[in-house]
PDB file of N, CA and C in Angstrom:
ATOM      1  N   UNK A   1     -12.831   1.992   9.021  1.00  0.00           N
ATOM      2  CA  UNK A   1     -11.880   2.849   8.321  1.00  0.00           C
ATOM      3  C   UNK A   1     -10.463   2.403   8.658  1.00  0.00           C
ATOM      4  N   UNK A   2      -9.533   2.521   7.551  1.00  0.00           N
ATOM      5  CA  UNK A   2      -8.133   1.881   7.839  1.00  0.00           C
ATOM      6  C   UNK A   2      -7.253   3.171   8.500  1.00  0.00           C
ATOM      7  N   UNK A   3      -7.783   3.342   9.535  1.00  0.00           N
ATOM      8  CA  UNK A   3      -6.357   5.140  10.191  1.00  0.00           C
ATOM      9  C   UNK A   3      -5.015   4.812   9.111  1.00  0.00           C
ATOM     10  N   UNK A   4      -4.666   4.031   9.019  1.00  0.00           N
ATOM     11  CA  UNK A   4      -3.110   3.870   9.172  1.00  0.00           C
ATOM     12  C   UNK A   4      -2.257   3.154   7.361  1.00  0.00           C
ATOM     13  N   UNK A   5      -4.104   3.419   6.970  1.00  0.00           N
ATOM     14  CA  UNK A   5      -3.303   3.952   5.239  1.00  0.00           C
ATOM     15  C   UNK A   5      -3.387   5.053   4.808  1.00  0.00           C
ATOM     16  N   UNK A   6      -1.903   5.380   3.973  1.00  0.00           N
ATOM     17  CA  UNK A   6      -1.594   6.962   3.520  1.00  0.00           C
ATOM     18  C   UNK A   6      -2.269   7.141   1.952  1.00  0.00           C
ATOM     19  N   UNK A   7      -2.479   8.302   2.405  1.00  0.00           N
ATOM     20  CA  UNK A   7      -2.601   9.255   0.868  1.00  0.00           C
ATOM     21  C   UNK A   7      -1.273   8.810   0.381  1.00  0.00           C
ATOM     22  N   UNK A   8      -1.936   8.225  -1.312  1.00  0.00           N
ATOM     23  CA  UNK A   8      -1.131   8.261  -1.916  1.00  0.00           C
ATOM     24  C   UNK A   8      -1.249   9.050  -3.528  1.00  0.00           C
ATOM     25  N   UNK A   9      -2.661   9.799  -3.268  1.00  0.00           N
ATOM     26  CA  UNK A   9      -2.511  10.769  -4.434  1.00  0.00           C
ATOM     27  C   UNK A   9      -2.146  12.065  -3.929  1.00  0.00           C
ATOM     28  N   UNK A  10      -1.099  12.581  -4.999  1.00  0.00           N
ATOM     29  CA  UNK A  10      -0.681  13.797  -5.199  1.00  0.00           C
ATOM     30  C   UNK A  10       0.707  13.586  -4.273  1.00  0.00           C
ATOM     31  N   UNK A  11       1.596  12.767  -4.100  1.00  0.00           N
ATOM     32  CA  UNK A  11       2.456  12.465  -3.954  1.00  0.00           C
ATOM     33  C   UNK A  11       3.787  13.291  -5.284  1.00  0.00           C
ATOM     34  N   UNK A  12       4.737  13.657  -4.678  1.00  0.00           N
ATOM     35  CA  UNK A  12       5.748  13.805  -5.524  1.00  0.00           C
ATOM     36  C   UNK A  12       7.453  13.260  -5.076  1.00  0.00           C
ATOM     37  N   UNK A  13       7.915  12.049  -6.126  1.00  0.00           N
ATOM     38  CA  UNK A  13       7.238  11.946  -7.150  1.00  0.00           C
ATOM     39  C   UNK A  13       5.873  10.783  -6.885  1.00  0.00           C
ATOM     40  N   UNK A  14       5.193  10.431  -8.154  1.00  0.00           N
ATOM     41  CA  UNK A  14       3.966   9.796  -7.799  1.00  0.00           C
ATOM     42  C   UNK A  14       4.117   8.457  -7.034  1.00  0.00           C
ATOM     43  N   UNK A  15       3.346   7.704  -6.451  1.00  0.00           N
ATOM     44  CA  UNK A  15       3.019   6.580  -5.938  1.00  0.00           C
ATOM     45  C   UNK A  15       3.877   5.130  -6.587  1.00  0.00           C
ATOM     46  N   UNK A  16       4.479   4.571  -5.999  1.00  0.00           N
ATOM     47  CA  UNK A  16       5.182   3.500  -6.963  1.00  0.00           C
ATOM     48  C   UNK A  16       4.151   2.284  -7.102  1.00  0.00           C
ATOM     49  N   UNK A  17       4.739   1.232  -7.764  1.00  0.00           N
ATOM     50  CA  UNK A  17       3.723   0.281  -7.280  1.00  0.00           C
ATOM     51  C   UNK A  17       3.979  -0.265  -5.999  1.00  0.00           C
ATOM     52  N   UNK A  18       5.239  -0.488  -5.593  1.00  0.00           N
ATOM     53  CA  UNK A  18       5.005  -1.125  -4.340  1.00  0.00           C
ATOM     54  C   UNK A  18       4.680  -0.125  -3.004  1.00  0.00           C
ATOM     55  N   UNK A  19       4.395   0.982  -3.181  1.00  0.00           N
ATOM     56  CA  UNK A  19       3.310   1.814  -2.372  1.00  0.00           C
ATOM     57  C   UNK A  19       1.797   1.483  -2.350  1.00  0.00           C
ATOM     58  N   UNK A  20       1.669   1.239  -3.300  1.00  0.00           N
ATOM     59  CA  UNK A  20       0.321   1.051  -4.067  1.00  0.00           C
ATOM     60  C   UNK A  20       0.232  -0.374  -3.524  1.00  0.00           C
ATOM     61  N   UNK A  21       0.845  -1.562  -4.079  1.00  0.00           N
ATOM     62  CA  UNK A  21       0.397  -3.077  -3.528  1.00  0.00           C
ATOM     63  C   UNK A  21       0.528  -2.866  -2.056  1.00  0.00           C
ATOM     64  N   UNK A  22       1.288  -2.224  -0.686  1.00  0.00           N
ATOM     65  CA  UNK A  22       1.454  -2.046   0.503  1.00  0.00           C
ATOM     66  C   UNK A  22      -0.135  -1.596   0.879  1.00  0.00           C
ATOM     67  N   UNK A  23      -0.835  -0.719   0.428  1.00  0.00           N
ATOM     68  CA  UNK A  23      -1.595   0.036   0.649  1.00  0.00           C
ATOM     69  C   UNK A  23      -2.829  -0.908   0.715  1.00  0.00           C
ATOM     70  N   UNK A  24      -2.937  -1.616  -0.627  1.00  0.00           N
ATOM     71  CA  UNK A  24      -3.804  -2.804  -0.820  1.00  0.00           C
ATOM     72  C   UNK A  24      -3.706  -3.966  -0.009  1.00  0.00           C
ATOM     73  N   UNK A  25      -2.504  -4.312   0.044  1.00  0.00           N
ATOM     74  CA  UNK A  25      -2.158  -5.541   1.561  1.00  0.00           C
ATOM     75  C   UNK A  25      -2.625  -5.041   2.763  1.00  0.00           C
ATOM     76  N   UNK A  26      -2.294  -4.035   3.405  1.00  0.00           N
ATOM     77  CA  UNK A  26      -3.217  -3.097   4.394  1.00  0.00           C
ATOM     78  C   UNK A  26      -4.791  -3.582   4.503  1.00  0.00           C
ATOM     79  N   UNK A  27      -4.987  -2.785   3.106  1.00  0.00           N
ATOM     80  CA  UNK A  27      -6.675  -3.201   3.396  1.00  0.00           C
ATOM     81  C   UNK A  27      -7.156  -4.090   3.262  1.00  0.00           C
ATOM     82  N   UNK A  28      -6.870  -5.147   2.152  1.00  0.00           N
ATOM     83  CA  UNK A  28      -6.839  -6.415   2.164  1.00  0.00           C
ATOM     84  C   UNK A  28      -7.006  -7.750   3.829  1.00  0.00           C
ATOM     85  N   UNK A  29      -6.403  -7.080   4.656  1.00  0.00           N
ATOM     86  CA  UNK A  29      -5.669  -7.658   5.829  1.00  0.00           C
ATOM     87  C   UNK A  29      -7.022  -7.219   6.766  1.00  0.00           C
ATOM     88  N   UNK A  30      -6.766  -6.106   6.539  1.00  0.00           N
ATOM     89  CA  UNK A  30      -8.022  -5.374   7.519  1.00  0.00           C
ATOM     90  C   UNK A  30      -9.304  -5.499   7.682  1.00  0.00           C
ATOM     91  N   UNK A  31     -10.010  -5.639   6.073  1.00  0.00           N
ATOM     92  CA  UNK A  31     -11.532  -6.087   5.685  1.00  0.00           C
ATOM     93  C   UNK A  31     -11.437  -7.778   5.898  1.00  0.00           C
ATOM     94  N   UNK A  32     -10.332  -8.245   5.992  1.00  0.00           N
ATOM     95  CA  UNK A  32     -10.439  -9.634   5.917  1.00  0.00           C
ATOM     96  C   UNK A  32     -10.393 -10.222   7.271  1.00  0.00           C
ATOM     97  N   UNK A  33      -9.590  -9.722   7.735  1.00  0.00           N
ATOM     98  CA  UNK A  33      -9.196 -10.025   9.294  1.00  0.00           C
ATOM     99  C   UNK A  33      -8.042 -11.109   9.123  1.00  0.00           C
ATOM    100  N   UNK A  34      -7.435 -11.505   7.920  1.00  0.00           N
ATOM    101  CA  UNK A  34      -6.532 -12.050   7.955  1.00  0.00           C
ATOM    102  C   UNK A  34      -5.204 -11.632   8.198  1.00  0.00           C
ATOM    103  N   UNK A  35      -4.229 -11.567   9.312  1.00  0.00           N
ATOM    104  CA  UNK A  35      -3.096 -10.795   9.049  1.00  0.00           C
ATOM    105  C   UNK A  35      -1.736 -11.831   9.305  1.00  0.00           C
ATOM    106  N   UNK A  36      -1.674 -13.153   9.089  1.00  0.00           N
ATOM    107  CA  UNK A  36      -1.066 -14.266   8.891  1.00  0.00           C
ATOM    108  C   UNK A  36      -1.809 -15.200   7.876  1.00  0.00           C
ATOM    109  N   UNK A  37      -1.007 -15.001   6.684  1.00  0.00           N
ATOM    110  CA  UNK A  37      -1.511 -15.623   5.324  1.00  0.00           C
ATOM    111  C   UNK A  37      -1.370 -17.269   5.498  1.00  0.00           C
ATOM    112  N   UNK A  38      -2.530 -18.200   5.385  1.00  0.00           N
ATOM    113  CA  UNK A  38      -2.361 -19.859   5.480  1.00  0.00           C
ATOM    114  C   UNK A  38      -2.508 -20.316   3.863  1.00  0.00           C
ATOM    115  N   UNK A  39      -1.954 -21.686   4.132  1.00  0.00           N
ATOM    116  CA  UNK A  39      -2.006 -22.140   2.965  1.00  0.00           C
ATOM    117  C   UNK A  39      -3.553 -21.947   2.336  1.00  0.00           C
ATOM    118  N   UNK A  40      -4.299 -21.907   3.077  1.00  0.00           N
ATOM    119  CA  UNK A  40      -5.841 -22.322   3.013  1.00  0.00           C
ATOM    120  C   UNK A  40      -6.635 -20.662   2.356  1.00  0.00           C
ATOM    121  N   UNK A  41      -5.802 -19.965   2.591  1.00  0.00           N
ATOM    122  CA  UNK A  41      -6.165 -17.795   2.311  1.00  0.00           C
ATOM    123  C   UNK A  41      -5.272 -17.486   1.344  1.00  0.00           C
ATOM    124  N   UNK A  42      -4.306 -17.871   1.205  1.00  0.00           N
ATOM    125  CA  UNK A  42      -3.176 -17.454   0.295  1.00  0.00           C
ATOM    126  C   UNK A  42      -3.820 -16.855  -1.101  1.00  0.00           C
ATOM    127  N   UNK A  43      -4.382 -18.089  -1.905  1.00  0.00           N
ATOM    128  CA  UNK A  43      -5.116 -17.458  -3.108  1.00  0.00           C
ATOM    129  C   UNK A  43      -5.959 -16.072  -3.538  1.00  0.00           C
ATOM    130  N   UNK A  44      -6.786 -16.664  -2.413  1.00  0.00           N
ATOM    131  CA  UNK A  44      -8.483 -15.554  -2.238  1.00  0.00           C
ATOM    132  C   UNK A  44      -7.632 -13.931  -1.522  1.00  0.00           C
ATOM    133  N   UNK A  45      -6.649 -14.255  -0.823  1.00  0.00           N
ATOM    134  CA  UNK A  45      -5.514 -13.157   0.004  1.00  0.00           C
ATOM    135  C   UNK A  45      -5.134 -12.161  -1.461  1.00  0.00           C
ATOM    136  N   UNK A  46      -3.747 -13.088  -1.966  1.00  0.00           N
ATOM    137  CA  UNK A  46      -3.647 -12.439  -2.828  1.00  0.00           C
ATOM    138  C   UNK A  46      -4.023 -11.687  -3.837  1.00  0.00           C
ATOM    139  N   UNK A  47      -5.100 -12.601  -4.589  1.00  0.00           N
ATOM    140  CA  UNK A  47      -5.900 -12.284  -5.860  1.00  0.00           C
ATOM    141  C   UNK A  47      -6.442 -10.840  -5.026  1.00  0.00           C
ATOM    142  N   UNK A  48      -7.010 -10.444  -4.419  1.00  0.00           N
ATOM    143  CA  UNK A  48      -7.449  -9.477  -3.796  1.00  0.00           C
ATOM    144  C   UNK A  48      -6.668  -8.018  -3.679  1.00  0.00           C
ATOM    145  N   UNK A  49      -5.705  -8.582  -3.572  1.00  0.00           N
ATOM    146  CA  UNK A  49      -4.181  -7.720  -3.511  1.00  0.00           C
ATOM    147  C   UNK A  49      -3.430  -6.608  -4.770  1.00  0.00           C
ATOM    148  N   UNK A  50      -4.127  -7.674  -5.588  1.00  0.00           N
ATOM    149  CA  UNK A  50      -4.045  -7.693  -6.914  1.00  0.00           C
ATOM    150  C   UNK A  50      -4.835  -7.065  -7.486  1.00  0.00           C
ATOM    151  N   UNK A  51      -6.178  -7.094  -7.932  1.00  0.00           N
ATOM    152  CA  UNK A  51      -7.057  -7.089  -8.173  1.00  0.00           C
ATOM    153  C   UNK A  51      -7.110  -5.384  -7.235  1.00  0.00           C
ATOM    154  N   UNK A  52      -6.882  -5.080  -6.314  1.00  0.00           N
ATOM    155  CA  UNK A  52      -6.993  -3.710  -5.559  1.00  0.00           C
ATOM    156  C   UNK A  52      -5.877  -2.840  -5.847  1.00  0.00           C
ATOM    157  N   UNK A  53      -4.714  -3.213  -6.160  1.00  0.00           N
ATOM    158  CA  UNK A  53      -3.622  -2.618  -6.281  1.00  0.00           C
ATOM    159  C   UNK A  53      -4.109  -2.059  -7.773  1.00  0.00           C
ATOM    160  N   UNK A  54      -4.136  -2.861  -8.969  1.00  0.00           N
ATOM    161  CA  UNK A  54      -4.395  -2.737  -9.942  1.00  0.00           C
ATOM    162  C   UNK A  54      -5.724  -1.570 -10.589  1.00  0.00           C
ATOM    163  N   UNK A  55      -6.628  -1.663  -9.555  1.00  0.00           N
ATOM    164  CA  UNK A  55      -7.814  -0.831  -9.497  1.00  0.00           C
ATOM    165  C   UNK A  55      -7.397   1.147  -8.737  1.00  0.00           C
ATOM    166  N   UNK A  56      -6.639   0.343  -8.036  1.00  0.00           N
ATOM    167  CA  UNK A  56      -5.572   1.861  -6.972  1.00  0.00           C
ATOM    168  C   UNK A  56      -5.262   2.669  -7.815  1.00  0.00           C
ATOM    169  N   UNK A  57      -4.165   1.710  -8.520  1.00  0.00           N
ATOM    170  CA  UNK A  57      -3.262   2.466 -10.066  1.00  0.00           C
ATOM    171  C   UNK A  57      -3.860   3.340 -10.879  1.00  0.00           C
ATOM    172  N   UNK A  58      -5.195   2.548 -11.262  1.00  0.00           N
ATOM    173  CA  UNK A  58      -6.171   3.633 -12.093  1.00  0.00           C
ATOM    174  C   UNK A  58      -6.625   4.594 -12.082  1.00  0.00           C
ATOM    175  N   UNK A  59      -7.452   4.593 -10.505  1.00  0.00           N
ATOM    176  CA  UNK A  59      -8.185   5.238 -10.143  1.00  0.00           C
ATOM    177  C   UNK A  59      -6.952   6.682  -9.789  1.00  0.00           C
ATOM    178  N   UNK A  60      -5.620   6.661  -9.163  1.00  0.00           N
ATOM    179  CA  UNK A  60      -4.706   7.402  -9.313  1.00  0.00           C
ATOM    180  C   UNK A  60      -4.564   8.431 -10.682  1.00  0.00           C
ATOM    181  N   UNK A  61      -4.613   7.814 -11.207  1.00  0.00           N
ATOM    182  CA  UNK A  61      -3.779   8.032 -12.634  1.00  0.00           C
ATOM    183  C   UNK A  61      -5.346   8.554 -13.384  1.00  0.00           C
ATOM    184  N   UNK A  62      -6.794   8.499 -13.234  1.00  0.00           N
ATOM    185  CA  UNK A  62      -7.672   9.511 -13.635  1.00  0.00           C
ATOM    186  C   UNK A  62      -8.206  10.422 -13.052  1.00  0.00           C
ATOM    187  N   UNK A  63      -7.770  10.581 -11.662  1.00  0.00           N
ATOM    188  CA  UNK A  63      -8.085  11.624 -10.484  1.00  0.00           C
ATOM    189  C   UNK A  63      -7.490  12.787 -10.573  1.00  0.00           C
ATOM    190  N   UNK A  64      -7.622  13.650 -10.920  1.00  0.00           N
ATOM    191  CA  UNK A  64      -7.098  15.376 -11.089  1.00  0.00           C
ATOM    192  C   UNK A  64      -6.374  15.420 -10.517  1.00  0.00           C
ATOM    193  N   UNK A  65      -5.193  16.329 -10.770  1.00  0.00           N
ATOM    194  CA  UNK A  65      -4.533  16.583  -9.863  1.00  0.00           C
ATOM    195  C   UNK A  65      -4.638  16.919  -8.511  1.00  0.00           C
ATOM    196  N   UNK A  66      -4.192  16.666  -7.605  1.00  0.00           N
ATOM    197  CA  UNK A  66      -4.359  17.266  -5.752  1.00  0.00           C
ATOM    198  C   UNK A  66      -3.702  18.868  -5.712  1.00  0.00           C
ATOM    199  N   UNK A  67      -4.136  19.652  -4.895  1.00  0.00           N
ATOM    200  CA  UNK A  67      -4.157  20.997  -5.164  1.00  0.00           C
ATOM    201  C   UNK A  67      -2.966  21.113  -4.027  1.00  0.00           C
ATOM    202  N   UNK A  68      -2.990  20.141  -2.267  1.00  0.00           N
ATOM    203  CA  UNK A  68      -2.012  20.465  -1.098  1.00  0.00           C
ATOM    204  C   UNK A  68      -0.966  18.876  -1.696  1.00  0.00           C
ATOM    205  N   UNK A  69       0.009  18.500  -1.300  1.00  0.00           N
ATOM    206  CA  UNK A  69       0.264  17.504  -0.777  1.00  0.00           C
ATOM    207  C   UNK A  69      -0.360  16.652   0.309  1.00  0.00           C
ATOM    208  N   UNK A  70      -0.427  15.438   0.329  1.00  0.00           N
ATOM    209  CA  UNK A  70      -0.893  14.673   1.433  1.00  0.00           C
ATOM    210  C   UNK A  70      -0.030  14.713   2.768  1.00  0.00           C
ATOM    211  N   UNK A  71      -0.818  15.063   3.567  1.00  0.00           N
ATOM    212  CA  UNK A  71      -0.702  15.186   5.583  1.00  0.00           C
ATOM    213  C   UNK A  71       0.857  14.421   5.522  1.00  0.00           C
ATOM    214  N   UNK A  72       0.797  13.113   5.270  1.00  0.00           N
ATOM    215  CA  UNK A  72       2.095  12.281   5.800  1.00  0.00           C
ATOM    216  C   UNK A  72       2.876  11.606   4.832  1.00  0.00           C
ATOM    217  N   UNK A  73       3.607  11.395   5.242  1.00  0.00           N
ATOM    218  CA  UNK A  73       4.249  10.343   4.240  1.00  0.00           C
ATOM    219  C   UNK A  73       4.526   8.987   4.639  1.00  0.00           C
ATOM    220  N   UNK A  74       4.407   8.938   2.957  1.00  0.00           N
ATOM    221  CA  UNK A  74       3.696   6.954   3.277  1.00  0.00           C
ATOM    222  C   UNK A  74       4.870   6.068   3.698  1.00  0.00           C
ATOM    223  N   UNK A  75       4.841   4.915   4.922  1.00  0.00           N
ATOM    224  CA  UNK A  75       6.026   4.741   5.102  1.00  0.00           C
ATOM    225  C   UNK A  75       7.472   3.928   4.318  1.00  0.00           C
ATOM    226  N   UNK A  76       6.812   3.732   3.190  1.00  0.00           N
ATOM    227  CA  UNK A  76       8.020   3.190   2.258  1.00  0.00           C
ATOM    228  C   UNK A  76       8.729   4.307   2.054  1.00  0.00           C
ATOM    229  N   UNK A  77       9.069   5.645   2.366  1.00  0.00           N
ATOM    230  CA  UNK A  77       9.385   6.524   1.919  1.00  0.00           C
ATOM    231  C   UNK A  77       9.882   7.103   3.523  1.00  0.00           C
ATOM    232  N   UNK A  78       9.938   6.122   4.358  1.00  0.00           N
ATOM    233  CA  UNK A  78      10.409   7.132   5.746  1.00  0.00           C
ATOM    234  C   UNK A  78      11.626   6.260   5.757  1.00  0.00           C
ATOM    235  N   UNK A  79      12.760   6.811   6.273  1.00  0.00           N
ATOM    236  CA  UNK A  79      14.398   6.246   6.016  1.00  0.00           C
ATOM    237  C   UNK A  79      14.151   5.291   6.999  1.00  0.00           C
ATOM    238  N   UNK A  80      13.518   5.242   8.329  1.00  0.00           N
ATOM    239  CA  UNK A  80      13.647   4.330   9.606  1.00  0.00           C
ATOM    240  C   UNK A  80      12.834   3.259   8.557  1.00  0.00           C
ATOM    241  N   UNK A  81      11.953   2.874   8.140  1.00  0.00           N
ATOM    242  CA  UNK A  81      11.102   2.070   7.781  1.00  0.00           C
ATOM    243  C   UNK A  81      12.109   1.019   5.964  1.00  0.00           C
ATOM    244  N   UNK A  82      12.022   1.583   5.213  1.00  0.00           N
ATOM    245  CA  UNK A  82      13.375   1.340   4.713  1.00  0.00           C
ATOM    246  C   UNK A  82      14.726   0.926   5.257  1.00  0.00           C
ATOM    247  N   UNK A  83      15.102   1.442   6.346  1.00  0.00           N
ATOM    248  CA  UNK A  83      16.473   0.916   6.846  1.00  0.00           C
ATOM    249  C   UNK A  83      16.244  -0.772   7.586  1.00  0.00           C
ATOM    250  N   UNK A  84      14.543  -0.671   8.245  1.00  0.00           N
ATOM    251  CA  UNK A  84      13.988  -1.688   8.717  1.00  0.00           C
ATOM    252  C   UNK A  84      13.899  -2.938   7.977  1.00  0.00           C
ATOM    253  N   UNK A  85      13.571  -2.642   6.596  1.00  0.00           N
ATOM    254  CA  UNK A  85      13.085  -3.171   5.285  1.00  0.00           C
ATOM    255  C   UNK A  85      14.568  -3.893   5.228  1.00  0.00           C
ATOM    256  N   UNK A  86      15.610  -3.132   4.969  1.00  0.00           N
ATOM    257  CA  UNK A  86      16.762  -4.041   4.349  1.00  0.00           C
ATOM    258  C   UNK A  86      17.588  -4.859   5.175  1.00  0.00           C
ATOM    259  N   UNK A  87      17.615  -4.071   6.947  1.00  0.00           N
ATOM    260  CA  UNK A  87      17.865  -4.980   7.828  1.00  0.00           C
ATOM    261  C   UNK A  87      17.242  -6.722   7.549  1.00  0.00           C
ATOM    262  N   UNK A  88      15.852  -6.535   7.498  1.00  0.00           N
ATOM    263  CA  UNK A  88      15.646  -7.725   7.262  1.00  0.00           C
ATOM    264  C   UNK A  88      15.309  -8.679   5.934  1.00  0.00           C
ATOM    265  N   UNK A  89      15.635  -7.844   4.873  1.00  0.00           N
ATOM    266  CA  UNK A  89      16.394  -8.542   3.743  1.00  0.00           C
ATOM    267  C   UNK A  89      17.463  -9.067   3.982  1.00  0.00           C
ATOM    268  N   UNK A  90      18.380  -8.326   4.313  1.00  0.00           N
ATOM    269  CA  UNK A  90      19.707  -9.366   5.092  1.00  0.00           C
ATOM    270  C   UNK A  90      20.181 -10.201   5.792  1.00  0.00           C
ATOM    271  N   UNK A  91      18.755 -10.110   7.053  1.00  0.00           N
ATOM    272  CA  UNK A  91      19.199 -11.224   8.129  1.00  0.00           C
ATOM    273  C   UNK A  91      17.935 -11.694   7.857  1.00  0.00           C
TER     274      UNK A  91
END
């Protein structure tokens, strides 16, 4: 089990995609045991990424509405984690 991916149904507002591809890189990483992408994983890595993100989206978007909000929030959406994010866009 991945502890450390968030609910991302019933989010307001909803799930972006790059919540959604984060979520999939997560598990992607996890079932794979890959968590440094090589030239040699890159493909079979991604396509996977893809291919899960894309399946995420759906499965979101025909699932009933959620009745509570989800426990946490996902961390693209926490200011420390974002502020982290652009720090190192910059440097």
């Amino acid at each position: 089990m991945c502890r450390n991916i968030t609910v991302l149904r019933g989010l307001e507002p909803s799930a972006t995609p790059e919540e959604i591809e984060a979520a999939a890189r997560q598990y992607v990483r996890k079932v794979s045991g890959v968590q440094s992408v090589s030239d040699a994983t890159r493909e079979p890595f991604e396509r996977a990424v893809t291919e899960i993100a894309e399946i995420t989206t759906r499965l979101l978007a025909e699932l009933p509405a959620r009745r509570n909000p989800p426990p946490t929030v996902p961390p693209l959406r926490r200011p420390e984690v974002r502020a982290r994010i652009a720090a190192k866009s910059q440097g």
